[in-house]
Protein backbone atom coordinates (compact mmCIF):
# COMPACT_ATOMS: atom_id res chain seq x y z
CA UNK A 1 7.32 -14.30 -5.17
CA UNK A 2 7.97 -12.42 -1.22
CA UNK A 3 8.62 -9.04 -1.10
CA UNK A 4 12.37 -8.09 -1.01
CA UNK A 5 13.04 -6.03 2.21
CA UNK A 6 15.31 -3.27 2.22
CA UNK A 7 17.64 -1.21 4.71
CA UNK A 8 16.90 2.12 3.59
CA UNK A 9 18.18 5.60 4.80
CA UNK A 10 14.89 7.49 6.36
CA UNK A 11 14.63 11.10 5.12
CA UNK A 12 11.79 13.84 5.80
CA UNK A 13 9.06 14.34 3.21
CA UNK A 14 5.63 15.86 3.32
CA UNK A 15 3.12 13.03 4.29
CA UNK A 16 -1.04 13.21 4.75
CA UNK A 17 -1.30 10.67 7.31
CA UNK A 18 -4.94 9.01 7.23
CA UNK A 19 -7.41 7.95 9.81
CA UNK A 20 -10.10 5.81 9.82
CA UNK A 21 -13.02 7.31 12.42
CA UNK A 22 -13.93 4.35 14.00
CA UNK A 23 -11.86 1.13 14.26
CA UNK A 24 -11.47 -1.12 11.16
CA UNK A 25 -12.55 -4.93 11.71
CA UNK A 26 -10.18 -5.94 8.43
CA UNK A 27 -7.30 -3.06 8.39
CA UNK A 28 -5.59 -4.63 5.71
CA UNK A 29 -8.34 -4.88 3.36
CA UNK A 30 -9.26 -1.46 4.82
CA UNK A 31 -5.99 -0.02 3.56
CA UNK A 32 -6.68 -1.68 0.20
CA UNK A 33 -9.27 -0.24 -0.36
CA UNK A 34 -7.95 3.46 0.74
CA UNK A 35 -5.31 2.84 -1.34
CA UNK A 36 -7.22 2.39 -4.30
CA UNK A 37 -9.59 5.25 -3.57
CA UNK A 38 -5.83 7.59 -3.21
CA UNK A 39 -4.53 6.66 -6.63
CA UNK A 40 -8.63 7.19 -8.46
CA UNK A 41 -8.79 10.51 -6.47
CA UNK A 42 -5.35 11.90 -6.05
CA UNK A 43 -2.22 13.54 -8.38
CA UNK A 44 0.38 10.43 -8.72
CA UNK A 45 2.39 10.00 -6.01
CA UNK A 46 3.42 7.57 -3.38
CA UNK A 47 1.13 5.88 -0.57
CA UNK A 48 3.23 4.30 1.91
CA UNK A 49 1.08 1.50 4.10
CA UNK A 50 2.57 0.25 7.33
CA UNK A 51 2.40 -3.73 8.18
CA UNK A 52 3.54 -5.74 10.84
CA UNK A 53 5.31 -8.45 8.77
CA UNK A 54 5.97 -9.87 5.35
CA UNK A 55 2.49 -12.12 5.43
CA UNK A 56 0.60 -8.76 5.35
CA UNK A 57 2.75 -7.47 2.73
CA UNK A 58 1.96 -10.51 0.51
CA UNK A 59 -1.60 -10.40 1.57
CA UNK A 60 -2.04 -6.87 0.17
CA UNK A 61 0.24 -7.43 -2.89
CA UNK A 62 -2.75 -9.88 -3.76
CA UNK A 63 -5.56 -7.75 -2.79
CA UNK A 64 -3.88 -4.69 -5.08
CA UNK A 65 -3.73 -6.84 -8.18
CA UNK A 66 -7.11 -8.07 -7.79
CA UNK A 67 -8.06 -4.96 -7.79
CA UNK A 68 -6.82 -4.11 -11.05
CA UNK A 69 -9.51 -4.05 -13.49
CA UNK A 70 -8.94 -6.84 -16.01
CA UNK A 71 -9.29 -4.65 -19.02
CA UNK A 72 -6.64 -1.93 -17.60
CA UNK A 73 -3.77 -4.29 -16.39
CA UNK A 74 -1.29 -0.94 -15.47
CA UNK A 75 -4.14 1.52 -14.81
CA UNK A 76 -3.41 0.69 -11.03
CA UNK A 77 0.62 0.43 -10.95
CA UNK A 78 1.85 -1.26 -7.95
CA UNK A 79 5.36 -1.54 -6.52
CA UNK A 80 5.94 -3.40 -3.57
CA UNK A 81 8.85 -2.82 -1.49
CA UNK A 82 9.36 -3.80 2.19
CA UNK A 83 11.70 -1.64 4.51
CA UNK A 84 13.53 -2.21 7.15
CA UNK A 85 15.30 -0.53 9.42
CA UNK A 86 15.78 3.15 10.76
């Protein structure tokens, strides 16, 4: 099932904004994987990922719940949610 994209109203909150040192040859399996490593290492909170379009969304959708451990089906909770808009 695609993503649903949303208009949403943009509003200021703290953000740790992440940087890989060198270039990544696979960004989106890149921020899969950083992603996971946030939620094992991190309090609960949010990680926002920017994409260019709704195929990378989907892409990394699939990655996320592949990466679930098949044991532990909501140890990694997932929402997706595309945004649109400023």
């Amino acid at each position: 099932m695609p993503s649903k994209c949303r208009p949403c109203s943009w509003r200021r909150y703290p953000v740790d904004i992440m940087y890989t040192k060198a270039p990544e040859s696979d960004y989106l399996n890149a921020a899969v994987v950083t992603t996971i490593q946030v939620h094992a290492t991190q309090p609960p909170g949010d990680v926002l990922i920017f994409l260019t379009g709704q195929e990378e969304i989907e892409a990394a959708e699939e990655l996320l719940k592949q990466a679930r451990e098949p044991t532990k089906p909501t140890a990694l909770r997932v929402s997706f949610l595309g945004f649109t808009g400023l």
